[in-house]
N, C-alpha and C. Protein backbone atom coordinates (compact mmCIF):
# COMPACT_ATOMS: atom_id res chain seq x y z
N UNK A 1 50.44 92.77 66.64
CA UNK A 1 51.70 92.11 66.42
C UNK A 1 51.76 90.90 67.34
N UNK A 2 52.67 89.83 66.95
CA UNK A 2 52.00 88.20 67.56
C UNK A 2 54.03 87.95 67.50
N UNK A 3 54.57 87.65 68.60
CA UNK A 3 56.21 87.89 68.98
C UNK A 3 56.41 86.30 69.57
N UNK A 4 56.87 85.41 68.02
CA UNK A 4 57.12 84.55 69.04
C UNK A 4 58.80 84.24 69.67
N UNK A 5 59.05 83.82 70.98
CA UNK A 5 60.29 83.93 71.25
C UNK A 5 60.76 82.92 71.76
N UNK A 6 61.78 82.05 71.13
CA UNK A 6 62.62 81.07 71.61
C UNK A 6 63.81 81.56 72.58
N UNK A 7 63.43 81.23 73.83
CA UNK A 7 64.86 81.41 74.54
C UNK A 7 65.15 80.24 75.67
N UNK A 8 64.98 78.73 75.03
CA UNK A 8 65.22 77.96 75.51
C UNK A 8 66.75 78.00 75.60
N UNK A 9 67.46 77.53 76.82
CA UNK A 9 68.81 77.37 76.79
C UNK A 9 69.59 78.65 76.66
N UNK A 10 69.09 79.60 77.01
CA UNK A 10 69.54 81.04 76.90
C UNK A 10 69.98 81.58 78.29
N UNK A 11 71.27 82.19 78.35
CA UNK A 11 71.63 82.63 79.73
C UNK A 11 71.23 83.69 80.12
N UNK A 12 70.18 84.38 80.97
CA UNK A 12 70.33 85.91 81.14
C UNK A 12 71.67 86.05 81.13
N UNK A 13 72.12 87.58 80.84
CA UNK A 13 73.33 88.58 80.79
C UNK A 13 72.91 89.51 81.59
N UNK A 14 71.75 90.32 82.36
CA UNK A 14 71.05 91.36 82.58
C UNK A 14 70.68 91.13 83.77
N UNK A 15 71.02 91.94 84.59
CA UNK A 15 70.44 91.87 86.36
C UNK A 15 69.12 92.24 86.72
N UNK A 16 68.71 91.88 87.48
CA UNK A 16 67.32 92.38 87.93
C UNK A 16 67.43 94.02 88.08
N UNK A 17 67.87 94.61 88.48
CA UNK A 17 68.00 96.12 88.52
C UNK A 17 68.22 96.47 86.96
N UNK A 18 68.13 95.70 86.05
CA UNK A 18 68.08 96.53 84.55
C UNK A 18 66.53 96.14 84.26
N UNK A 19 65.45 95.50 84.47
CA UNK A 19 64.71 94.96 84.64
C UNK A 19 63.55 96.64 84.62
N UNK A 20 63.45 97.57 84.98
CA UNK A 20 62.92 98.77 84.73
C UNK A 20 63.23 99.31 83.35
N UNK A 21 64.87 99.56 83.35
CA UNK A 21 64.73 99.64 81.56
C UNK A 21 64.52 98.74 81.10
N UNK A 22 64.28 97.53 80.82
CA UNK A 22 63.82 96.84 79.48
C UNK A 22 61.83 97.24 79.50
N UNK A 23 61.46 97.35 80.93
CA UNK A 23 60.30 97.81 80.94
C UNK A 23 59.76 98.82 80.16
N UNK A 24 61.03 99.82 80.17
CA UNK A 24 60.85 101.35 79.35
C UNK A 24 61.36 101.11 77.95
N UNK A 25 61.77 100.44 77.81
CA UNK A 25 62.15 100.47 76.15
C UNK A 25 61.12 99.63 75.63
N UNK A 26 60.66 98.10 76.32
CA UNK A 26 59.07 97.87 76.01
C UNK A 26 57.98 98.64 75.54
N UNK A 27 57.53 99.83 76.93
CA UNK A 27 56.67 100.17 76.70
C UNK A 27 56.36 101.50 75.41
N UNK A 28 57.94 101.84 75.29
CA UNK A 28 58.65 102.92 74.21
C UNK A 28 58.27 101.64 72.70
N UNK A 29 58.66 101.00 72.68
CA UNK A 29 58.97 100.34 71.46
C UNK A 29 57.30 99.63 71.16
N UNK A 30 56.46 99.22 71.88
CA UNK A 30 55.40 98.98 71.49
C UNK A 30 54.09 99.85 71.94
N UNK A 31 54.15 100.78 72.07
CA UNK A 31 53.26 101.68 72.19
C UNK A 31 52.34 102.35 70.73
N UNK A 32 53.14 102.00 69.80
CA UNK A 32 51.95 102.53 68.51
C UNK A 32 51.46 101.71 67.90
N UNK A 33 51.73 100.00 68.48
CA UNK A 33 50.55 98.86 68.06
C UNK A 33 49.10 98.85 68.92
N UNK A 34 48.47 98.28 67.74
CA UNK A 34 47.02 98.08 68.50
C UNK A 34 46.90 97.35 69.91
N UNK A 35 47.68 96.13 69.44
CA UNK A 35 48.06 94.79 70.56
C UNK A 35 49.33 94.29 70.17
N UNK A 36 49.98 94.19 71.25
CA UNK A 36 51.13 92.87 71.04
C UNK A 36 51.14 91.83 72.14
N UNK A 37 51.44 90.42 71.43
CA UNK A 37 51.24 89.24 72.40
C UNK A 37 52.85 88.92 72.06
N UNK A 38 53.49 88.40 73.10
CA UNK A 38 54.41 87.86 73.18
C UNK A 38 54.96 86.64 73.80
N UNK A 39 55.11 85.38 73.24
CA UNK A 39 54.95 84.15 73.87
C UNK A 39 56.78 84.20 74.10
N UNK A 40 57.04 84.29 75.13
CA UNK A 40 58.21 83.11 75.30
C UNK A 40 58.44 81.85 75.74
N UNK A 41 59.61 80.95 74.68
CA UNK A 41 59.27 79.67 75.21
C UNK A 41 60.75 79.93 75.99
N UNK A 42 60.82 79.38 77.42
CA UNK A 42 61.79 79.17 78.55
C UNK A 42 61.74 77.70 78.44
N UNK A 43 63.29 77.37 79.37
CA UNK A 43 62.87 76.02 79.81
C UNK A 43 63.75 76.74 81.28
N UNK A 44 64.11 77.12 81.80
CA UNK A 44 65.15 77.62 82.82
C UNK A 44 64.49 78.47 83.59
N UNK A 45 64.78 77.92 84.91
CA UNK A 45 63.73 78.47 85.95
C UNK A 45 63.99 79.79 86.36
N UNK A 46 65.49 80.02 86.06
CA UNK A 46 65.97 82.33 86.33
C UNK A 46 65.17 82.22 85.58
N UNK A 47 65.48 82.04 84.34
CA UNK A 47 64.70 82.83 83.21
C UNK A 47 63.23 83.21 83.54
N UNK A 48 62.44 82.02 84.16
CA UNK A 48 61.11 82.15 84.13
C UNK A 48 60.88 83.29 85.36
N UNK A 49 62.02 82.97 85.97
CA UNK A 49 61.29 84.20 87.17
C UNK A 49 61.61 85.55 86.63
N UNK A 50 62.48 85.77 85.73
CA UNK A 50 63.16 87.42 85.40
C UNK A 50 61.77 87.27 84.41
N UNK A 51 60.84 86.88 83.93
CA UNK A 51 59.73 87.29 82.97
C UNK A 51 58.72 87.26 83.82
N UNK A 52 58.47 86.72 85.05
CA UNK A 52 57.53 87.03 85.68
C UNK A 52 57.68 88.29 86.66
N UNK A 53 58.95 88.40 86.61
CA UNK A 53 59.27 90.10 87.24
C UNK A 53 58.84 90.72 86.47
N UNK A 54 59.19 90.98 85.31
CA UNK A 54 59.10 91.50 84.14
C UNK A 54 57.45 91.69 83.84
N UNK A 55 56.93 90.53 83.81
CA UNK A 55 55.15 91.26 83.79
C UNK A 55 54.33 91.67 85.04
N UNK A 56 55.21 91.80 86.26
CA UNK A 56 54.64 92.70 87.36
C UNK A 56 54.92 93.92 87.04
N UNK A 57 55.71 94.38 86.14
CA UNK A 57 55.99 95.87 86.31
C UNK A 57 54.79 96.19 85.40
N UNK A 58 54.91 97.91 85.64
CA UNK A 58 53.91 98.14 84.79
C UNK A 58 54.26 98.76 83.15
N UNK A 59 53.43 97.56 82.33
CA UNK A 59 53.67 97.71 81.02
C UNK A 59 52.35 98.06 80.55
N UNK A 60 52.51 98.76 79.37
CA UNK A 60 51.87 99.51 78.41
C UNK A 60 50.30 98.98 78.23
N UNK A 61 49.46 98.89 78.23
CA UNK A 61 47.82 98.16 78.21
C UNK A 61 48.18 97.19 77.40
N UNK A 62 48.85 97.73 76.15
CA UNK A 62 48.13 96.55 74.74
C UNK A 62 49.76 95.51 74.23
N UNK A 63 50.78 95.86 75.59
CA UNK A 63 51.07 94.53 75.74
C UNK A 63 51.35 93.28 76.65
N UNK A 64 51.18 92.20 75.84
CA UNK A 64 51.14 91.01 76.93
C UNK A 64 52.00 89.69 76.87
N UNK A 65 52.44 89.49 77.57
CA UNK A 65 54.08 88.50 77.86
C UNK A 65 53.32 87.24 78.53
N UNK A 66 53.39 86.32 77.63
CA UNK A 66 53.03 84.91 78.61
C UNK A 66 54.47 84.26 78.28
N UNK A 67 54.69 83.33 79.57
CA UNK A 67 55.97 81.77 79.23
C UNK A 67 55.37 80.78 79.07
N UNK A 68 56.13 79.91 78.35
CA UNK A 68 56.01 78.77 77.34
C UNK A 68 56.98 77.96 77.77
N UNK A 69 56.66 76.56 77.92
CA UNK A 69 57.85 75.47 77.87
C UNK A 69 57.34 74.80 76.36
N UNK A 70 56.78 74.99 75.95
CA UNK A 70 56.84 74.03 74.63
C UNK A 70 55.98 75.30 73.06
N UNK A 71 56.62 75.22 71.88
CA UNK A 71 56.24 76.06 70.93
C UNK A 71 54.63 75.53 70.53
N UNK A 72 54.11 74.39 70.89
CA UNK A 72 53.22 74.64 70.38
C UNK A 72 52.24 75.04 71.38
N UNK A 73 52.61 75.29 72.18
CA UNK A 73 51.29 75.99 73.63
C UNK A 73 51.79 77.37 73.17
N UNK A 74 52.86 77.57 72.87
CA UNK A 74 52.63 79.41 72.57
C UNK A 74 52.20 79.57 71.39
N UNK A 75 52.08 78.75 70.32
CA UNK A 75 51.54 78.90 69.17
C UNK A 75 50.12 78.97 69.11
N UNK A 76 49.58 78.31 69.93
CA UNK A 76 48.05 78.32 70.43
C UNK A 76 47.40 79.39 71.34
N UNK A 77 48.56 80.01 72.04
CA UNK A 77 48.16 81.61 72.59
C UNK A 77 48.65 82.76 71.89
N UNK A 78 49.15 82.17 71.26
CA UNK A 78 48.72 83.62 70.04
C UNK A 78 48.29 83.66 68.80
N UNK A 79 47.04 82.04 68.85
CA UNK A 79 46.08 82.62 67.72
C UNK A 79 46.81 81.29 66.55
N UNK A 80 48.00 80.95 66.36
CA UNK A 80 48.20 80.37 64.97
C UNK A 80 47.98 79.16 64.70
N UNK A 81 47.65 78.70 63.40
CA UNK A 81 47.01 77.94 62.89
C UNK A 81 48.11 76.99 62.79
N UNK A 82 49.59 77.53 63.11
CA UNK A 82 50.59 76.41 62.67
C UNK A 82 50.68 75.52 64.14
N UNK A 83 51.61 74.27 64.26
CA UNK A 83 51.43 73.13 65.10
C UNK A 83 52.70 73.44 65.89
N UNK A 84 53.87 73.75 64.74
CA UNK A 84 55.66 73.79 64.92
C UNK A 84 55.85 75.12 64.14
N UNK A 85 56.93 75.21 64.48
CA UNK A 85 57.66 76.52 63.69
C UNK A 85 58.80 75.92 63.03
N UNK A 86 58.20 76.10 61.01
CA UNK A 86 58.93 75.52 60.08
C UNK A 86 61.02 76.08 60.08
N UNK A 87 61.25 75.01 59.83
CA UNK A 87 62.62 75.25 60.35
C UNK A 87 63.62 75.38 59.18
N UNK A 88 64.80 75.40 58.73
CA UNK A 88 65.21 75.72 57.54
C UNK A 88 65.71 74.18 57.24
């Protein structure tokens, strides 16, 4: 599974002490895929640090959380052939 995630301009709501459960519902919710990659694109520097908390804990083998400031560098770490993400 290939997760791409826009959360440019997005406020955390969620404290660092919830930061273990989202770990456990992670490792609950993707545990019967082969692999999951998950790009988020950030532009906001909390943000970037609550995801780099977030991949010190310990998560599941077969998944993996990189940050992104721009969609097409995460589009290129997880494999796709597209440039942009077609928009409506």
């Amino acid at each position: 599974m290939r997760i791409l995630e826009d959360s440019t301009d997005v406020k955390v709501t969620f404290s660092i002490k919830e930061i273990d459960f989202l770990v456990e519902a992670l490792n609950e919710t993707t545990q019967n895929f082969t692999t999951v990659k998950h790009a988020v694109i950030l532009n906001s520097p909390v943000n970037t640090v609550f995801a780099m908390i977030l991949t010190s804990k310990k998560l599941v083998k077969n998944y993996e959380l990189s940050v992104f400031s721009s969609v097409s560098a995460a589009l290129a770490w997880l494999g796709s052939d597209l440039k942009s993400v077609p928009t409506e």
